[in-house]
Each structure stands twice: as structure tokens, then as C-alpha cells.
N, C-alpha and C. Protein backbone atom coordinates (compact mmCIF):
# COMPACT_ATOMS: atom_id res chain seq x y z
N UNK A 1 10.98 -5.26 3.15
CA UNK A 1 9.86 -4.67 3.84
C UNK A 1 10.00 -3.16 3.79
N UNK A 2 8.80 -2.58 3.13
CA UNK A 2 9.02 -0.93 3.60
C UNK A 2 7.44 -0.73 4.46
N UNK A 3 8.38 0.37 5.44
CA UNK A 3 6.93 0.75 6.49
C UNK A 3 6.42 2.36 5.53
N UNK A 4 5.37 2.46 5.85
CA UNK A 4 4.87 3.39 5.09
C UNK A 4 3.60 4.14 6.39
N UNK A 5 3.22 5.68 6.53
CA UNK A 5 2.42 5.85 6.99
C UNK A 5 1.14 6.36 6.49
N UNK A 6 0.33 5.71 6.78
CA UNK A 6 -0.71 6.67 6.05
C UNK A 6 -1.88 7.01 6.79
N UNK A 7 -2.72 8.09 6.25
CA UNK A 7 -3.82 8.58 7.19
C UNK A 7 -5.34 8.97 6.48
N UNK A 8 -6.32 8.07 6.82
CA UNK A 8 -7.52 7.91 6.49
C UNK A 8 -8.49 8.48 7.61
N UNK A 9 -9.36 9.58 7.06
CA UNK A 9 -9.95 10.18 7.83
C UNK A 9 -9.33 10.67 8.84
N UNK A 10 -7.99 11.19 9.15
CA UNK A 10 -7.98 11.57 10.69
C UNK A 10 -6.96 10.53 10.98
N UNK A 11 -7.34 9.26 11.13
CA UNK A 11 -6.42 8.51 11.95
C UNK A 11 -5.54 7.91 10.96
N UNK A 12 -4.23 8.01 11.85
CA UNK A 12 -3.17 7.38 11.16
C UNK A 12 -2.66 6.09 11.48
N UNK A 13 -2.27 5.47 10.38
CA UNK A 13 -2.07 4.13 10.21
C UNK A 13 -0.52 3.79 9.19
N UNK A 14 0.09 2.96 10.82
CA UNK A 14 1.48 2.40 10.05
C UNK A 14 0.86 1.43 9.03
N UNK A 15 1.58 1.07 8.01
CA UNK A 15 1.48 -0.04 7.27
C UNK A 15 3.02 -0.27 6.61
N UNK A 16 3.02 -1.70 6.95
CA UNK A 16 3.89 -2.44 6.50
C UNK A 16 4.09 -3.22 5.10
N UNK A 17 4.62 -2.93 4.21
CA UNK A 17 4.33 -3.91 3.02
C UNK A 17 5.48 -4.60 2.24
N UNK A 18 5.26 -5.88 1.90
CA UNK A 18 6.90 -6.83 1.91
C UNK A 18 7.04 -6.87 0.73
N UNK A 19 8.80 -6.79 0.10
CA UNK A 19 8.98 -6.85 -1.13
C UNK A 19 8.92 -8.43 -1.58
N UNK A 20 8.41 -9.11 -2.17
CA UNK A 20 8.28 -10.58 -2.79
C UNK A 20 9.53 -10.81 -3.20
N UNK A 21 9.36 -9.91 -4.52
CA UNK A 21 10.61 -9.57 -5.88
C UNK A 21 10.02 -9.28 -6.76
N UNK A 22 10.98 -9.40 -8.06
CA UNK A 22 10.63 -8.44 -9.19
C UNK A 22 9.40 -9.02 -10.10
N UNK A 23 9.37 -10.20 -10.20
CA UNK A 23 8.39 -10.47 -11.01
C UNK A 23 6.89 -11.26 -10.56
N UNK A 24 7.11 -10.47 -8.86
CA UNK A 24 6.00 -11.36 -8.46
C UNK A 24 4.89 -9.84 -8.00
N UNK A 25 3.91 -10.25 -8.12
CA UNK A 25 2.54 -8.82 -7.37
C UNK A 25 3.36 -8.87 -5.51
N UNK A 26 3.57 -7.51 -5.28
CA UNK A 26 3.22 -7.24 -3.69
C UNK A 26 2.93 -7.89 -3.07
N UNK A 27 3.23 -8.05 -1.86
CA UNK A 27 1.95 -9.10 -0.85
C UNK A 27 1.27 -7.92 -0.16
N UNK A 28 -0.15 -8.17 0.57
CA UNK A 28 -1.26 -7.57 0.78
C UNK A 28 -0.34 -6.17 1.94
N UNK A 29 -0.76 -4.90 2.02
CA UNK A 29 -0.26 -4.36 3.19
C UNK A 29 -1.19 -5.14 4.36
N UNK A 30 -0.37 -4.83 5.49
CA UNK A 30 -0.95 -5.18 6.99
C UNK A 30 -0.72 -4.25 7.88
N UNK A 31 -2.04 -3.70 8.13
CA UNK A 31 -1.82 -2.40 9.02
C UNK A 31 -1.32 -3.18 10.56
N UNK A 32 -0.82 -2.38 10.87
CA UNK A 32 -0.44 -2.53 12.41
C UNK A 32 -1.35 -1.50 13.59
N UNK A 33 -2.37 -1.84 13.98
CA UNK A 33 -3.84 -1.19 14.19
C UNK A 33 -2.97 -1.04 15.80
N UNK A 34 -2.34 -1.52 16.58
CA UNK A 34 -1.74 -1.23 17.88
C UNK A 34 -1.10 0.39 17.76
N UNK A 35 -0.46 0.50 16.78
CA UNK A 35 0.31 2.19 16.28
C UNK A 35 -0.69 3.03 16.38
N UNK A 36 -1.92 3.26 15.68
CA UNK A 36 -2.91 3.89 15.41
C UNK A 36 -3.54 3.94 16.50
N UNK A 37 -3.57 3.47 17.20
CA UNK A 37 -4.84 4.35 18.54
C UNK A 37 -3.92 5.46 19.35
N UNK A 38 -2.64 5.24 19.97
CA UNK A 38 -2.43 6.18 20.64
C UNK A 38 -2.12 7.55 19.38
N UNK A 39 -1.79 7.55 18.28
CA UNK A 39 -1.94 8.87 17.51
C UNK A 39 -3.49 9.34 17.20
N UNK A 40 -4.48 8.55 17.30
CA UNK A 40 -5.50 8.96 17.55
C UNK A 40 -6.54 9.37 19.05
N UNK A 41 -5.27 9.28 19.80
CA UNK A 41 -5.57 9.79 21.36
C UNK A 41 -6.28 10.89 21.71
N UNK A 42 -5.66 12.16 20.49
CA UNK A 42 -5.93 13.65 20.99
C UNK A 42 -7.45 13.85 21.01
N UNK A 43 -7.76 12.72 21.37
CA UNK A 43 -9.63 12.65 21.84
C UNK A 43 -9.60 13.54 23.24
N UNK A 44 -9.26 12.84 23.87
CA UNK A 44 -9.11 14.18 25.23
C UNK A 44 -9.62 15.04 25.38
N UNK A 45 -9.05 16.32 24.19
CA UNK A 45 -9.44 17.57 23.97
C UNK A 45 -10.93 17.77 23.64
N UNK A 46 -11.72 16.67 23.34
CA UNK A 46 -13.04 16.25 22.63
C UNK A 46 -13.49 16.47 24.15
N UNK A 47 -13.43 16.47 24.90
CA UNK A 47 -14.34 16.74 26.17
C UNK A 47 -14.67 18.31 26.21
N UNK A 48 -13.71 19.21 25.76
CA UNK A 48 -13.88 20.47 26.21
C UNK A 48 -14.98 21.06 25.05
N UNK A 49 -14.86 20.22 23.82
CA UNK A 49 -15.68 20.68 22.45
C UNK A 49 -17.08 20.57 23.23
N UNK A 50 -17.87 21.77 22.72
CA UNK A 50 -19.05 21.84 22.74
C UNK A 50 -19.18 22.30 24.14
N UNK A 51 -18.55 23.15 25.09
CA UNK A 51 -18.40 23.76 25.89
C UNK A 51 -19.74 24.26 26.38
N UNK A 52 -19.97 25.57 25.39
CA UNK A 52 -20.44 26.46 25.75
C UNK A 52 -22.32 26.07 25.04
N UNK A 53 -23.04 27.24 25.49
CA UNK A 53 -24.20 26.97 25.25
C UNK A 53 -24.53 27.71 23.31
N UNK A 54 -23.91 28.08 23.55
CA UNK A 54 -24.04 28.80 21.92
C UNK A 54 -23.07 28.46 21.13
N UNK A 55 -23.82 27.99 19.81
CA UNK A 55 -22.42 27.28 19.12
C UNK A 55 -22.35 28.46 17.66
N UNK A 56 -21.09 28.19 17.02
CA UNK A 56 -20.42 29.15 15.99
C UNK A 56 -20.52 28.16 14.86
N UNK A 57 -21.31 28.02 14.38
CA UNK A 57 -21.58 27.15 12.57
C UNK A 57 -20.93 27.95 11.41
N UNK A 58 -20.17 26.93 10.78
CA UNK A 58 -19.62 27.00 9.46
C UNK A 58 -20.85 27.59 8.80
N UNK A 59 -20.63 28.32 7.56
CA UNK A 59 -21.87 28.81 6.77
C UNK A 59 -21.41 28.19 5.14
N UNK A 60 -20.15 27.51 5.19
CA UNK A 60 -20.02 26.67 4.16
C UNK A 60 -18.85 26.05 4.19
N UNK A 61 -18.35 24.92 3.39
CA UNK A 61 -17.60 23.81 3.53
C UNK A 61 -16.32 24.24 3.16
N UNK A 62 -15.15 23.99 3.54
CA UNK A 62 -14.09 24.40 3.36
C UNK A 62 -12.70 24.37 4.47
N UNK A 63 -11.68 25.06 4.45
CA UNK A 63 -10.75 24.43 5.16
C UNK A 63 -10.58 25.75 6.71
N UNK A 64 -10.28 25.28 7.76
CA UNK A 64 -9.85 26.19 8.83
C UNK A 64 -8.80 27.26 8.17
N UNK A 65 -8.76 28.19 8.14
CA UNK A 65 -7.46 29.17 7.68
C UNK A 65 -7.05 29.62 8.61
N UNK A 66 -7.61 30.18 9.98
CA UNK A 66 -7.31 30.74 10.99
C UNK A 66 -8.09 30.94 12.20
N UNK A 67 -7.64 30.98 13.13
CA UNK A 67 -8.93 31.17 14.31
C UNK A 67 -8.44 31.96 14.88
N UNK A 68 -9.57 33.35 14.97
CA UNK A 68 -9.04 34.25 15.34
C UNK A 68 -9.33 34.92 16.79
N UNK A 69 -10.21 34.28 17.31
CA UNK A 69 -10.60 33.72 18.90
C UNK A 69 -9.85 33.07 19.64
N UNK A 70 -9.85 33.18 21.06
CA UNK A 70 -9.16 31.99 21.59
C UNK A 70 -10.66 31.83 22.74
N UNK A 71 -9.89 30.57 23.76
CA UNK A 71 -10.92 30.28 25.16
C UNK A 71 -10.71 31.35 26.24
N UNK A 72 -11.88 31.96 26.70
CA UNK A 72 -12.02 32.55 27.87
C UNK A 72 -12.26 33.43 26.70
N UNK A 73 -11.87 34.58 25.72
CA UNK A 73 -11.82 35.29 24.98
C UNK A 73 -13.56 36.36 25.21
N UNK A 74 -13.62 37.63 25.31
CA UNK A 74 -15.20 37.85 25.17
C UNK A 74 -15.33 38.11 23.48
N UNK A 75 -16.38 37.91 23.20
CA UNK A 75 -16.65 38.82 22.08
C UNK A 75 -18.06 39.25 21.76
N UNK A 76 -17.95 40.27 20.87
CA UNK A 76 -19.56 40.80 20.29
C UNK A 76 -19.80 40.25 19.44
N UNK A 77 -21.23 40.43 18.95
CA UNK A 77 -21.91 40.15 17.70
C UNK A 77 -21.11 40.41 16.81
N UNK A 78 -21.03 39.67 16.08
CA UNK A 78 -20.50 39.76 14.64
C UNK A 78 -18.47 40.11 14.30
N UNK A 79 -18.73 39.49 16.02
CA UNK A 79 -16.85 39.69 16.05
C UNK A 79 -16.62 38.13 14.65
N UNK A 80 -15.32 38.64 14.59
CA UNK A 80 -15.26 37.18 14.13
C UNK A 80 -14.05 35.79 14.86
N UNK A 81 -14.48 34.81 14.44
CA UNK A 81 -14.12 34.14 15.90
C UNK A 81 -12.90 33.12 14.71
N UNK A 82 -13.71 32.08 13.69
CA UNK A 82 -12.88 31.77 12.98
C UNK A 82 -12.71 32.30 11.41
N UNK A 83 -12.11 31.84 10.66
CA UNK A 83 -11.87 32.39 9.37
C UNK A 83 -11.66 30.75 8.84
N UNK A 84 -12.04 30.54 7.90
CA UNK A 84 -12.64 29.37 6.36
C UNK A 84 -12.40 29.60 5.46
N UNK A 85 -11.29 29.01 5.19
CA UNK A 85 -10.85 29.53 3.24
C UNK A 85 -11.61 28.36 2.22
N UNK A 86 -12.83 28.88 1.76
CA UNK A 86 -13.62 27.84 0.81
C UNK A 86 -13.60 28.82 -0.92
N UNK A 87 -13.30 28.20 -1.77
CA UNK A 87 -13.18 28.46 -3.15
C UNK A 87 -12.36 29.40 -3.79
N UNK A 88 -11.16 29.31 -2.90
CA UNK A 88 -9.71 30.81 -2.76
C UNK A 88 -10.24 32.00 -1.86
N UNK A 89 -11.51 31.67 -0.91
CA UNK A 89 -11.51 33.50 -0.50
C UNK A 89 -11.73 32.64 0.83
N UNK A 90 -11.45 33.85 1.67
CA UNK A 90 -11.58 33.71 3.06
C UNK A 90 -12.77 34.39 3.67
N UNK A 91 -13.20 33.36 4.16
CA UNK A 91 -14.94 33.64 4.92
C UNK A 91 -14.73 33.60 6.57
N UNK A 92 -15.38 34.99 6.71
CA UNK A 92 -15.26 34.85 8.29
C UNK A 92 -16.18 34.52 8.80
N UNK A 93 -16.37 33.76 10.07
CA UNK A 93 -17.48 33.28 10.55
C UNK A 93 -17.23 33.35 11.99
N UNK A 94 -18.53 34.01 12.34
CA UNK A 94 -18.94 35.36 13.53
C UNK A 94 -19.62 34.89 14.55
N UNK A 95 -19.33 35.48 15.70
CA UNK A 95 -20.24 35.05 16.47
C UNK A 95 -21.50 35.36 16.65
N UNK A 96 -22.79 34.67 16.85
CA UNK A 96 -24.04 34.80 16.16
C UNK A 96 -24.70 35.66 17.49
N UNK A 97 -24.22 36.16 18.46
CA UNK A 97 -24.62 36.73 19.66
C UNK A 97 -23.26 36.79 20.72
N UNK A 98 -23.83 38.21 21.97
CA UNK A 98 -22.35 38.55 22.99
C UNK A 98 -21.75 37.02 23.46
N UNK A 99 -21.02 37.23 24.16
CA UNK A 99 -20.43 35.96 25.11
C UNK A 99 -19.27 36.20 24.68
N UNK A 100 -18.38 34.88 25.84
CA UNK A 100 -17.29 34.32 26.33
C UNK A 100 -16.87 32.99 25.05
N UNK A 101 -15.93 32.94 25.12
CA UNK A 101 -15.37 31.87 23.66
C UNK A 101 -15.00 30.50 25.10
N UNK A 102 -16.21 30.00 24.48
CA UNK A 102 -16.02 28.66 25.68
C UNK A 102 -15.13 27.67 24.95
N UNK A 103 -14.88 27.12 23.88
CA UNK A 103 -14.29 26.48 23.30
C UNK A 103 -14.02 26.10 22.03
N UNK A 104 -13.16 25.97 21.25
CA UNK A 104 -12.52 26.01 19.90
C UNK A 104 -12.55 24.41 19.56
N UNK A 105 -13.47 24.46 18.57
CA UNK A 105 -13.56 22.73 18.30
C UNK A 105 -13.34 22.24 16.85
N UNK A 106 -12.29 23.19 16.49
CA UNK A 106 -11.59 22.97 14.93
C UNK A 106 -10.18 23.59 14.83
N UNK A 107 -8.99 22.84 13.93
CA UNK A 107 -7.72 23.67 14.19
C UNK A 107 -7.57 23.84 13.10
N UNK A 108 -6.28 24.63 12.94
CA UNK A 108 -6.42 25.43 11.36
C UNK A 108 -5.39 24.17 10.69
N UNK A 109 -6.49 24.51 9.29
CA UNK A 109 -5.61 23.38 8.85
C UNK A 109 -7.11 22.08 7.95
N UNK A 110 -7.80 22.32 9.35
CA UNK A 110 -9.07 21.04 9.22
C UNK A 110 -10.01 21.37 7.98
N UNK A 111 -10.43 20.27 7.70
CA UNK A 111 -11.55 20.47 6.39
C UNK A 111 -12.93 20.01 7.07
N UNK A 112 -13.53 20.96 7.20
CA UNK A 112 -15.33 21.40 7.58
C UNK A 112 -16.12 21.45 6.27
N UNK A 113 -17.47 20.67 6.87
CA UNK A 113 -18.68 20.61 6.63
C UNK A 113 -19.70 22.19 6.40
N UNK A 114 -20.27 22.44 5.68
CA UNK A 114 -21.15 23.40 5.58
C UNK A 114 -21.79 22.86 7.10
N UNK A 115 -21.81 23.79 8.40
CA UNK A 115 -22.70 23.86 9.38
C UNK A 115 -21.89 23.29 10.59
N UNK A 116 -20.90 22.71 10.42
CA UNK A 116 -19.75 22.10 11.73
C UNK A 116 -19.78 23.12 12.87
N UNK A 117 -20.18 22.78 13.72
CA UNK A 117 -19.28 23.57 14.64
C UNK A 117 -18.62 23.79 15.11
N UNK A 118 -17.68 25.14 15.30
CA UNK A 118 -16.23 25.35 15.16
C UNK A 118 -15.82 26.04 16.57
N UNK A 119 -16.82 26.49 17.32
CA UNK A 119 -16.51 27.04 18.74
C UNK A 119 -17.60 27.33 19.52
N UNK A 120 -17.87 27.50 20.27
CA UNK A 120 -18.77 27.85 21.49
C UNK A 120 -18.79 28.50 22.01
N UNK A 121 -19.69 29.37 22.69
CA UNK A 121 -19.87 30.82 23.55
C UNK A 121 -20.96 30.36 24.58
N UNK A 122 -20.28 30.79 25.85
CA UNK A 122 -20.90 30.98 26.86
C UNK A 122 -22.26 32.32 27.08
């Protein structure tokens, strides 16, 4: 038997898969779906997303590089709140009006949608 982890969309999943022997096919993996919910817990934090009344949209698809905002944070127009590394360059993406950084709803690291929203302003 080797355990193996793997992660589809986001959530991760033990899987188990048994050696037969040498001249026989694998037997099927069998996820063990009990493992996978509490690593997919950090839902929690999903309450605070979408905080604020003004949201901060991706302007194209690509990965979190940095966030350069935090919560409570003020900022101006055209501060920039996160940073998006899409096609080797880094795109900053601003806040679209004044306010308070109500909440950060992407971590660096994540792969975004052209238009996601990535934080909120009060």
C-alpha cells in the first residue's frame, strides 16, 4: 500500500493505492474523503471575504504575487492593494476609490480569474 496526497481544485485528498504485484494492473485508488474536509476547513475565513462595500477586481487572470494591503489598512485611489503576476510581469491592481481595506479575499500564491475579487474597501 502507498498513501499518496493529492489536491484537486483546492481540496486535498489522501489516497491510498495497493500494490497487487508485478504483473498485475494497480487496484483502483480509494480516496479517504473523512481526511479531506477538515484540510478544507479554512472556510471560516470565507465569512470575513466580501467585507466591505467596494470590491478590488482582478483586471486579468493570473497568479497572487503579493498583497500589498492589509485589513483595517486606509488607502487612496489608485494605491495599490494587490499585485498579479500574469504572463512574467507584475500587474498591480488598485483600489478603484478612498477607503479602509475591509478584507483580503486571495493569498499569495492563488491562481485568479480575470475579474475575482481580491479585497474590499469600506
Amino acid at each position: 500500500m502507498k498513501n499518496y496526497t493529492i489536491t484537486v481544485n483546492g481540496n486535498v485528498y489522501d489516497v491510498t493505492v495497493e500494490e497487487t504485484g508485478a504483473g498485475s494492473a494497480p487496484a483502483a485508488p480509494r480516496a479517504t474523503a473523512p481526511k479531506a474536509a477538515p484540510k478544507a476547513a479554512p472556510a471560516a475565513p470565507a465569512a470575513a471575504k466580501g467585507a466591505g462595500s467596494i470590491q478590488v477586481k482582478a483586471g486579468a487572470a493570473g497568479k497572487v504575487f503579493k498583497i500589498e494591503a492589509s485589513v483595517g489598512q486606509s488607502v487612496k485611489k489608485g494605491d495599490t492593494v494587490v499585485i498579479i503576476e500574469a504572463m512574467k510581469m507584475e500587474i498591480p491592481v488598485v483600489a478603484p476609490e478612498d477607503g479602509t481595506v475591509a478584507s483580503i479575499d486571495a493569498a499569495v500564491g492563488d491562481a485568479i480569474e480575470s475579474g475575482a475579487v481580491l479585497a474590499t474597501l469600506n
